[in-house]
N, C-alpha and C. Protein backbone atom coordinates (compact mmCIF):
# COMPACT_ATOMS: atom_id res chain seq x y z
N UNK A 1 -18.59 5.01 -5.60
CA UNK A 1 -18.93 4.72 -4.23
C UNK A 1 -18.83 6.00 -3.42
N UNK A 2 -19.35 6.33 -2.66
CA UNK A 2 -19.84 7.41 -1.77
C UNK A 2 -18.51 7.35 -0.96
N UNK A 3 -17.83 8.37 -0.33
CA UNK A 3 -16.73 8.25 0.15
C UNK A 3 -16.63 9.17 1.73
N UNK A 4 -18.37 8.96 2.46
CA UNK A 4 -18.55 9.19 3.77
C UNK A 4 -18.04 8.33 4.62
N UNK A 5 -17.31 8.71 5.89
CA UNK A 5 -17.13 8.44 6.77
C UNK A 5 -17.56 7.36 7.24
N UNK A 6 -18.71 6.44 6.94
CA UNK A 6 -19.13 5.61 7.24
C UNK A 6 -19.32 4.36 6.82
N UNK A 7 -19.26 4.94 5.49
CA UNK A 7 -18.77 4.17 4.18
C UNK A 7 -17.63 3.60 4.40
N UNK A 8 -16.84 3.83 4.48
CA UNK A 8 -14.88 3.95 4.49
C UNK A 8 -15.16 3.35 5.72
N UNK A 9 -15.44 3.40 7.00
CA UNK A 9 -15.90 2.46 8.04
C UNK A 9 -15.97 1.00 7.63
N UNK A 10 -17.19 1.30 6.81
CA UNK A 10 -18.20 -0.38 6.30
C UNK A 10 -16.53 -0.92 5.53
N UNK A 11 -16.03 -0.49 4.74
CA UNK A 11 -15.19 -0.92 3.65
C UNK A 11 -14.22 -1.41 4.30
N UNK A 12 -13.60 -0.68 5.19
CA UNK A 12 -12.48 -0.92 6.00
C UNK A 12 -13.32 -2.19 7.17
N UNK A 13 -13.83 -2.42 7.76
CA UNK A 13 -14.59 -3.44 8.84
C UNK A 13 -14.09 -4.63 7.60
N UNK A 14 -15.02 -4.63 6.48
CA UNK A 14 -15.12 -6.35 5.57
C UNK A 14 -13.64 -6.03 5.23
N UNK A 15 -13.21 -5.06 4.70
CA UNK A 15 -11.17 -5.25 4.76
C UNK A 15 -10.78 -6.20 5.28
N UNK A 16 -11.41 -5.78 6.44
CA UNK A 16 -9.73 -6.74 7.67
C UNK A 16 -10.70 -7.78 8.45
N UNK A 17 -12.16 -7.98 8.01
CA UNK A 17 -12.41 -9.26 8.75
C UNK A 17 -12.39 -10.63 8.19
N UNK A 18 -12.86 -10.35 6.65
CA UNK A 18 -12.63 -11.30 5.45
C UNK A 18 -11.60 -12.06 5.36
N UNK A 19 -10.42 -11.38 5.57
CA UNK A 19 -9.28 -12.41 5.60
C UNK A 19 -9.10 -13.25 6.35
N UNK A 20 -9.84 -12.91 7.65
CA UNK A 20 -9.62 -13.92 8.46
C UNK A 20 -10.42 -14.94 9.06
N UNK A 21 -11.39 -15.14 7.77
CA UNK A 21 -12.35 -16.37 7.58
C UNK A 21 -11.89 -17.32 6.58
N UNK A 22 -12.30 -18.42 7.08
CA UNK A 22 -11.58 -19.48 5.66
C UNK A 22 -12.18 -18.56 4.38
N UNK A 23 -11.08 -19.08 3.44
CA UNK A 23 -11.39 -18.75 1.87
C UNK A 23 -12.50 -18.58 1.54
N UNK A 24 -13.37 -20.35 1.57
CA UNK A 24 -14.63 -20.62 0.85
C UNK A 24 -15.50 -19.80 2.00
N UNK A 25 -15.49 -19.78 3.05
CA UNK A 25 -16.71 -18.82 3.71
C UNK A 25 -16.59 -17.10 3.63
N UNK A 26 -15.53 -16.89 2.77
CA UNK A 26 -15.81 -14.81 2.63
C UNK A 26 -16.61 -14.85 1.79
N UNK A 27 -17.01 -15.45 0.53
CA UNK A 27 -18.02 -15.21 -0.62
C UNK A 27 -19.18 -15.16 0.62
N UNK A 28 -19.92 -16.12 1.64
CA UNK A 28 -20.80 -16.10 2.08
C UNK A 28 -21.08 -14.48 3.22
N UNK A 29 -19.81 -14.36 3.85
CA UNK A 29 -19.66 -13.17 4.49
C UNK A 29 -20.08 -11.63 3.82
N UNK A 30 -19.04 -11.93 2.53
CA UNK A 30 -19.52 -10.68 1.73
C UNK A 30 -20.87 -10.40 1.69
N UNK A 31 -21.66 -11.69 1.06
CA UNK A 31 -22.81 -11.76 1.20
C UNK A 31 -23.72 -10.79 1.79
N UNK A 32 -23.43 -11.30 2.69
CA UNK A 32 -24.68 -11.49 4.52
C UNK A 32 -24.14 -9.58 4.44
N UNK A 33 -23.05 -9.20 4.59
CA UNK A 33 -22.50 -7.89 5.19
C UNK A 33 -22.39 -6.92 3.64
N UNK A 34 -22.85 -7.15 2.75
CA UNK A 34 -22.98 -6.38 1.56
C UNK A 34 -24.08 -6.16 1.18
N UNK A 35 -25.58 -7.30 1.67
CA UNK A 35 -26.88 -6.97 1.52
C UNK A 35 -27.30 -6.29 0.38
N UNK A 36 -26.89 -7.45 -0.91
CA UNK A 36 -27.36 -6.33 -1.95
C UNK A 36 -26.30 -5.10 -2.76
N UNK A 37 -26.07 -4.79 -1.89
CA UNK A 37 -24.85 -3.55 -2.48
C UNK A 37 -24.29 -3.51 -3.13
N UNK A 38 -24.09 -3.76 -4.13
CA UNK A 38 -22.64 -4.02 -5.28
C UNK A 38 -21.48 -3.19 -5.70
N UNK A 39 -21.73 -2.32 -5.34
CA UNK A 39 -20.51 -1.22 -5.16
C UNK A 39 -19.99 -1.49 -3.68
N UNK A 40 -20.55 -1.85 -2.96
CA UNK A 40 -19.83 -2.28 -1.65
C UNK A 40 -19.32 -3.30 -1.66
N UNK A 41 -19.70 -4.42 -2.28
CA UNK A 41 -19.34 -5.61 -2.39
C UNK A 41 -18.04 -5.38 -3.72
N UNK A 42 -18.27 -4.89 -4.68
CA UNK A 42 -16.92 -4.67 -5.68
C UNK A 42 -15.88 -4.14 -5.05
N UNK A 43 -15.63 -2.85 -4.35
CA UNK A 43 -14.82 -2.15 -3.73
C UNK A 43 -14.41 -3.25 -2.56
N UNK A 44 -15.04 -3.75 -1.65
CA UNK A 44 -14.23 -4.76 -0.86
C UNK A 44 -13.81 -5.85 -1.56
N UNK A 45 -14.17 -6.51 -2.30
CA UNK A 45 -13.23 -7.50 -3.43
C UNK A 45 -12.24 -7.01 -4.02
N UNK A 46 -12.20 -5.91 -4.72
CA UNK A 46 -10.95 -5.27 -5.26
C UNK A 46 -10.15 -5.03 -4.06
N UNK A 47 -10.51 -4.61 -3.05
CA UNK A 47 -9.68 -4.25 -2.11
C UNK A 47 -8.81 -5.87 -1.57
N UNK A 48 -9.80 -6.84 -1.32
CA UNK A 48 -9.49 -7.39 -0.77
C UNK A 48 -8.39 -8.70 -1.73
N UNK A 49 -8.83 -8.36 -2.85
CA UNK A 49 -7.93 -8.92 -4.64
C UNK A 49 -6.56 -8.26 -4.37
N UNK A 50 -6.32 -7.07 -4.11
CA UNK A 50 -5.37 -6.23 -4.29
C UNK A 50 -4.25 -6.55 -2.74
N UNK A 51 -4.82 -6.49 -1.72
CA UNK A 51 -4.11 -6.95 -0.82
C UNK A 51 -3.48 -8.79 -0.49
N UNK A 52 -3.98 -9.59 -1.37
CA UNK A 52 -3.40 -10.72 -1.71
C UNK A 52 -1.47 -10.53 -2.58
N UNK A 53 -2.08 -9.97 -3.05
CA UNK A 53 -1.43 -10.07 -4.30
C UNK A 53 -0.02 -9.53 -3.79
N UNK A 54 1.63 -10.20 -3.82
CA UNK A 54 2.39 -9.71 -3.29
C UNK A 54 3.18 -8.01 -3.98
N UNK A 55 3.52 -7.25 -3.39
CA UNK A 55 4.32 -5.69 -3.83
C UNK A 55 5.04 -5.98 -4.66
N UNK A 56 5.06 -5.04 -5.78
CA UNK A 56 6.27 -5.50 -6.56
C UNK A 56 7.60 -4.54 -5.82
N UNK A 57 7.05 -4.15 -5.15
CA UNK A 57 8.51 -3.38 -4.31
C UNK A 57 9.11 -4.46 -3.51
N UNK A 58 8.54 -5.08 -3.38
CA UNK A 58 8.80 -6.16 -2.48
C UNK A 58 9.92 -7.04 -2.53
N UNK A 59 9.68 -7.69 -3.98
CA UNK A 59 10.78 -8.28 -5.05
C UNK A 59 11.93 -7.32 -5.21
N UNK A 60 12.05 -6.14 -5.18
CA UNK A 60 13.31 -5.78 -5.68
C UNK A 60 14.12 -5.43 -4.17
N UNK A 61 15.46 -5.29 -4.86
CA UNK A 61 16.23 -4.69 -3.86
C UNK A 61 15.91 -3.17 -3.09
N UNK A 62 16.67 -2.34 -2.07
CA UNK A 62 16.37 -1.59 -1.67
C UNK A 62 16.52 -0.49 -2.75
N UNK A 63 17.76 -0.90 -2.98
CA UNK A 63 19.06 0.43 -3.65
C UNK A 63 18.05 0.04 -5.13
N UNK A 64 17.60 -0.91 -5.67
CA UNK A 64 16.84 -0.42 -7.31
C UNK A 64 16.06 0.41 -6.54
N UNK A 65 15.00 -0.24 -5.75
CA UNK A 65 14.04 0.88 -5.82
C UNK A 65 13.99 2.30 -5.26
N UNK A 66 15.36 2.57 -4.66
CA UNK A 66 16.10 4.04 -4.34
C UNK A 66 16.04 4.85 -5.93
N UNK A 67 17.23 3.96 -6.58
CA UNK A 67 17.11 4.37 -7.79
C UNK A 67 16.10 4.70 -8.63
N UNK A 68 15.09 3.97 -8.49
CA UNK A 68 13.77 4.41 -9.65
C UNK A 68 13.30 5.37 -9.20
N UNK A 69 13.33 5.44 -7.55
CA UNK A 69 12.35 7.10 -7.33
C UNK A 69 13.08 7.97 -7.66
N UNK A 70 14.86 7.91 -7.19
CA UNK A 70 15.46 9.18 -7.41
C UNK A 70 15.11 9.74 -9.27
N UNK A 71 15.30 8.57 -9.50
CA UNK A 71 15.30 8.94 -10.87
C UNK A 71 14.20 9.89 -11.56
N UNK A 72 13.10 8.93 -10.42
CA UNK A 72 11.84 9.91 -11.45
C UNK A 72 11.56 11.28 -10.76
N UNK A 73 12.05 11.62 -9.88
CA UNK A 73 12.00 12.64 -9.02
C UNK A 73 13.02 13.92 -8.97
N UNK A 74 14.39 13.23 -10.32
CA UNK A 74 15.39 14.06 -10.56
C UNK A 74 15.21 15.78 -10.66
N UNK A 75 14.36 15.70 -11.46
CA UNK A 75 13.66 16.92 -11.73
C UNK A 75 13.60 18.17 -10.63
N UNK A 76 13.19 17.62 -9.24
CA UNK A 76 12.82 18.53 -8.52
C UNK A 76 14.27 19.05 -7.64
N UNK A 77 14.35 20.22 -7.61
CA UNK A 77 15.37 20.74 -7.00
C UNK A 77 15.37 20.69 -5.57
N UNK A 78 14.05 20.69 -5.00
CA UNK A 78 14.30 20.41 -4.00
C UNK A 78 14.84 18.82 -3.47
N UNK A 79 14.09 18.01 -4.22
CA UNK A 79 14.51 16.49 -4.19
C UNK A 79 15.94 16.23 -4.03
N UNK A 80 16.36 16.93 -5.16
CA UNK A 80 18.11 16.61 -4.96
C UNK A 80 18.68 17.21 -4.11
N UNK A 81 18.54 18.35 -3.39
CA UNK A 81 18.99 19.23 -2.32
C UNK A 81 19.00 18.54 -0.87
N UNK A 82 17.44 17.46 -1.12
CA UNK A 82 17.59 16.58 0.04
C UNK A 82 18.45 15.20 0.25
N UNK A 83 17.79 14.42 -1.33
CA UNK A 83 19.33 13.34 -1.69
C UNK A 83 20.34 13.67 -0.95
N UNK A 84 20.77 14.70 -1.74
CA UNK A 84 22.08 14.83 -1.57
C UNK A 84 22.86 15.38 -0.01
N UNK A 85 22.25 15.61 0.50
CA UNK A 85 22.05 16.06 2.21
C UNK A 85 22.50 14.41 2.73
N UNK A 86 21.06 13.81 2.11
CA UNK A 86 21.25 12.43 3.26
C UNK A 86 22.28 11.96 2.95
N UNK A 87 22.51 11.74 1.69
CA UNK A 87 23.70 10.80 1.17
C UNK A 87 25.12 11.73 2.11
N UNK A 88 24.87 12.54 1.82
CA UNK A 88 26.65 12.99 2.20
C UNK A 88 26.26 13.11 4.23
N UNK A 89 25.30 12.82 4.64
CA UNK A 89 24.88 12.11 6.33
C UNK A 89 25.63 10.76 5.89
N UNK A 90 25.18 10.26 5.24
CA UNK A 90 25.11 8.44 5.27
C UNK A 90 26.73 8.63 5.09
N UNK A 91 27.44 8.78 4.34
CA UNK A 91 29.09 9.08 4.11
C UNK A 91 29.79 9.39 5.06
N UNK A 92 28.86 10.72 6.04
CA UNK A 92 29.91 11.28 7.44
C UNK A 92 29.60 10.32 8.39
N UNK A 93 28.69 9.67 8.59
CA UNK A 93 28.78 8.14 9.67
C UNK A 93 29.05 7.13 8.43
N UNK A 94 29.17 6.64 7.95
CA UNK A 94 30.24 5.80 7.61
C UNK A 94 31.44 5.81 7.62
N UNK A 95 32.16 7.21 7.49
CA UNK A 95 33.60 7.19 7.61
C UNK A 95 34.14 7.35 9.20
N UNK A 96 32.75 7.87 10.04
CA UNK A 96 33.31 7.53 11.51
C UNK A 96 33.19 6.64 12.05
N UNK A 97 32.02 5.56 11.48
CA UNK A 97 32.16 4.57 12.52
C UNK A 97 32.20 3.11 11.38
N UNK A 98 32.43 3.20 10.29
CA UNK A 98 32.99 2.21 9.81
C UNK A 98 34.25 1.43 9.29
């Protein structure tokens, strides 16, 4: 799919209007506002497939999913230089005002 300015317009417009037609009338919407297009019409279905569907970040706790980034991010020196900054912030207001 072509990834002009206008495009990304069209894609983003059926995004966020689709949802907020009953169910059974977006197949007809797509329709009428895809004219044919099928790469326009796939890309707003996937899009619009994908935003149903709940986060799996969502489901977990905060602190796992702290953990999985730190983890995969161990590597970078700068990463941990910052961790470890906030964390020992988060420690000096906790011990003053908790």
């Amino acid at each position: 799919m072509s990834s002009s300015p206008s495009r990304w317009r069209q894609v983003e417009r059926l995004f966020y209007e689709a949802p907020e037609l009953p169910p059974d009338a977006r197949s007809a919407y797509l329709d009428q506002n895809c004219a044919g297009d099928t790469k326009l019409r796939a890309e707003s279905e996937s899009l619009l497939a994908s935003a149903e569907k709940p986060a799996d970040f969502l489901r977990q706790s905060v602190r796992d999913a702290a953990h999985r980034m730190m983890a995969d991010d161990r590597r970078e020196p700068e990463f941990q230089t910052l961790t470890k900054q906030a964390f020992q912030r988060h420690n000096q207001f906790k011990a003053a005002f908790c």
